[in-house]
Protein backbone atom coordinates (compact mmCIF):
# COMPACT_ATOMS: atom_id res chain seq x y z
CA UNK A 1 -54.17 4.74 -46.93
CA UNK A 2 -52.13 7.56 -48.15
CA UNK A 3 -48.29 7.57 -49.19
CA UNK A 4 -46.30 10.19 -50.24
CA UNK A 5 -43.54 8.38 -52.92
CA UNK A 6 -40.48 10.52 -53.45
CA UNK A 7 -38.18 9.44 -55.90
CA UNK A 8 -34.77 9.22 -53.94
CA UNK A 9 -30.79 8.58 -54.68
CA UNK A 10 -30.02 7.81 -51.07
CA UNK A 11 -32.06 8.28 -48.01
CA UNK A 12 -31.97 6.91 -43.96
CA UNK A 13 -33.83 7.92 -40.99
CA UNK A 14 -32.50 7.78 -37.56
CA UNK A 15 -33.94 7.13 -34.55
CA UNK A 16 -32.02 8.63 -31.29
CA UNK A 17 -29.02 8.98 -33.34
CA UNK A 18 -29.01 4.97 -34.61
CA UNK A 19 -30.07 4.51 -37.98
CA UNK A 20 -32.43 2.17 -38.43
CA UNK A 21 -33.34 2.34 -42.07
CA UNK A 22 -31.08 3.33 -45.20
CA UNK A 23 -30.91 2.98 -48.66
CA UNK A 24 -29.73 3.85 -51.86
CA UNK A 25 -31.47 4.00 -55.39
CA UNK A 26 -35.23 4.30 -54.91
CA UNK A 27 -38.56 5.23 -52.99
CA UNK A 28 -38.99 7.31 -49.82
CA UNK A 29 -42.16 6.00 -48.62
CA UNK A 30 -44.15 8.42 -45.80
CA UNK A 31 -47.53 5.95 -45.30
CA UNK A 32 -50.26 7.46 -43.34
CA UNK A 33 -53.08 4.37 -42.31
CA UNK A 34 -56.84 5.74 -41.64
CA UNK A 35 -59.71 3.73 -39.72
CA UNK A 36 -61.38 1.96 -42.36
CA UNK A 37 -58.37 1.00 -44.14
CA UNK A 38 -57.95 -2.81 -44.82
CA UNK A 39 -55.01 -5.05 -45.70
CA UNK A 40 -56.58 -5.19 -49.04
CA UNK A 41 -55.67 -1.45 -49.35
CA UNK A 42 -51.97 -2.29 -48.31
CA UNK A 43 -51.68 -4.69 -50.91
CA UNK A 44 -52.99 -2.05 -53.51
CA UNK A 45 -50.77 0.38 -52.76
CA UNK A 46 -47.88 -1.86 -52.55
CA UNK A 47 -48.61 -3.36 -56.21
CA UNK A 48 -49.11 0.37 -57.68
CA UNK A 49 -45.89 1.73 -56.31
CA UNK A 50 -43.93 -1.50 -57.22
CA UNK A 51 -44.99 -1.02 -60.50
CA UNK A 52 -45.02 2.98 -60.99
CA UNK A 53 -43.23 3.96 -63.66
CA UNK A 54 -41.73 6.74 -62.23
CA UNK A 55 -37.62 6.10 -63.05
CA UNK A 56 -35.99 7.49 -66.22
CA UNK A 57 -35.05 4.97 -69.15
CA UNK A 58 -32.17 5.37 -71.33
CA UNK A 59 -34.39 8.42 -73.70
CA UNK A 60 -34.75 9.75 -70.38
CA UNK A 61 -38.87 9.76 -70.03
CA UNK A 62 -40.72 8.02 -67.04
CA UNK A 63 -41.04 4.62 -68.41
CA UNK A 64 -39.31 1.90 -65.74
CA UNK A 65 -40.70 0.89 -62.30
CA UNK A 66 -38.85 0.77 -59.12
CA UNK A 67 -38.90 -3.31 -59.73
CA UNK A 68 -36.86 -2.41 -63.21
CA UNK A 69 -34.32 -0.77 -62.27
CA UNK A 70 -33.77 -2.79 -58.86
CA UNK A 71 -34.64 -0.08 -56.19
CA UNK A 72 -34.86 0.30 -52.85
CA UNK A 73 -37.88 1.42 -50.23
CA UNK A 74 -37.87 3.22 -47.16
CA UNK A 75 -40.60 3.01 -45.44
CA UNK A 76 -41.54 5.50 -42.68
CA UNK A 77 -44.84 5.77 -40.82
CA UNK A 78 -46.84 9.28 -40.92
CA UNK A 79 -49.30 9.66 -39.07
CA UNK A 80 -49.68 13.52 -39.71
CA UNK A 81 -50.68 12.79 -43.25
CA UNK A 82 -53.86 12.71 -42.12
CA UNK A 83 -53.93 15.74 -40.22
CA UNK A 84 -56.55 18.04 -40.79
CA UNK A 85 -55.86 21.64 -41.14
CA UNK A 86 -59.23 23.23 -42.45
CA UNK A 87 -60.22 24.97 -39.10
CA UNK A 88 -58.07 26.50 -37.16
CA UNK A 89 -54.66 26.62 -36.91
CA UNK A 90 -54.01 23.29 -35.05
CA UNK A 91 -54.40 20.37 -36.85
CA UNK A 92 -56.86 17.59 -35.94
CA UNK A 93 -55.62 13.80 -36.05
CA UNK A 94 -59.27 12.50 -35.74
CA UNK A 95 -58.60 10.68 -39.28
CA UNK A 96 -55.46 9.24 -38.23
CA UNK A 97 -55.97 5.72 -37.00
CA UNK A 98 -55.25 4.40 -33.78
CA UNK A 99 -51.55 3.26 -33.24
CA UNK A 100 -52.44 -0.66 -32.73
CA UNK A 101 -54.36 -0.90 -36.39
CA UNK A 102 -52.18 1.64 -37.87
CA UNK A 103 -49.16 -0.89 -36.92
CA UNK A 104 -50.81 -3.71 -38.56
CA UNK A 105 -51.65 -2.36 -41.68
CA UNK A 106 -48.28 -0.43 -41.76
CA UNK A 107 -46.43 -3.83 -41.67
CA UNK A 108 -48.57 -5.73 -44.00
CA UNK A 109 -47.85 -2.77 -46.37
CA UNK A 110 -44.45 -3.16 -46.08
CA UNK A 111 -44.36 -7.21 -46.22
CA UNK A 112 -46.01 -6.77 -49.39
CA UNK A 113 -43.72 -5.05 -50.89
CA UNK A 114 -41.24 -7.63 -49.20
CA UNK A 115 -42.78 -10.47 -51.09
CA UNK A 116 -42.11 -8.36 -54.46
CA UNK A 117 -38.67 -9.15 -53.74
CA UNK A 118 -38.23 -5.38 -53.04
CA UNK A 119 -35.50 -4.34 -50.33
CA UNK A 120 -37.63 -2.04 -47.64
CA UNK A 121 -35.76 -0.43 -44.71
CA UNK A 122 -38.09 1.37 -42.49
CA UNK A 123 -38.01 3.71 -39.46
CA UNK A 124 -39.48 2.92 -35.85
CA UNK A 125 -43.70 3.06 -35.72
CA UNK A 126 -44.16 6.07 -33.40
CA UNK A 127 -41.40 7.03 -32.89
CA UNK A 128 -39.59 10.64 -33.40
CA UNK A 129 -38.06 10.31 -36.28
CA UNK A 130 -35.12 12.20 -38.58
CA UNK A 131 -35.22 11.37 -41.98
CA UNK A 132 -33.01 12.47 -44.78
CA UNK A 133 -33.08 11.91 -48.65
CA UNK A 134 -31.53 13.24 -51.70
CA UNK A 135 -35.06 13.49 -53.63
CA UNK A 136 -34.15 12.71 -57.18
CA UNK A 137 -35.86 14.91 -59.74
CA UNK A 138 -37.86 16.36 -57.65
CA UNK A 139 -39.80 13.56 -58.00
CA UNK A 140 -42.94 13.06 -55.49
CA UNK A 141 -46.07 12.16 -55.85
CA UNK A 142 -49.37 11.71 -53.73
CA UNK A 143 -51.16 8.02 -53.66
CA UNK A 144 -54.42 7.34 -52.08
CA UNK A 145 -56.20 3.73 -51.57
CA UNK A 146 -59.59 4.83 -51.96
């Protein structure tokens, strides 16, 4: 799995003009899900970004997880993430899994971080998508399973 965490103050994404997901204080979550990827991988990912300490304490250095300071997630599925660019100038989705197992691990990622007690909005699996966000910092950062 791959997720790209972005340190938001308020974000949504809206699906033919309904929003489906919003939130305030928190994550922006874009998850990208790969063939071999397991449940197992889910639930590591969902720990380490629970417990990132990526939010600002009172001396203002990274030192409080999203689960300190009572955050949010939104969760949107990204399949492009693993798009491959290297040769030529279209990318290839070959690493991208297949939209049935993607689905699966995408919402056992998500229910993990559920059972955290963390509030997750998310967007609709495949489809088009807007999503906006206030990134706060900029703060993103690039987590990988394996």
């Amino acid at each position: 799995m791959r997720v790209v965490v972005q340190r938001s103050k308020k974000a949504s994404v809206t699906v033919e003009g309904e929003i489906t997901g919003q939130i305030t204080k928190g994550l922006v979550l874009l998850v990208g899900v790969t063939h071999n990827d397991t449940e197992e991988d889910a639930a590591f990912l969902a720990d380490k970004i629970a417990n990132l300490r990526i939010f600002e304490d009172e001396n203002e250095k990274m030192n409080l997880s999203l689960m300190d300071v009572g955050g949010e997630i939104l969760s949107v599925s990204q399949f492009t993430l693993y798009g491959d660019c290297r040769k030529g100038r279209r990318p290839n989705f070959m690493d991208a899994a297949k939209p049935d197992y993607a689905t699966t691990i995408y919402e056992a990622f998500n229910s993990f971080l559920r059972d955290k007690g963390i509030r997750v909005e998310t967007g609709q699996f495949g489809a088009m998508m807007d999503v906006s966000l206030i990134n706060d910092g900029p703060v993103t950062f690039i987590l990988e399973s394996k």
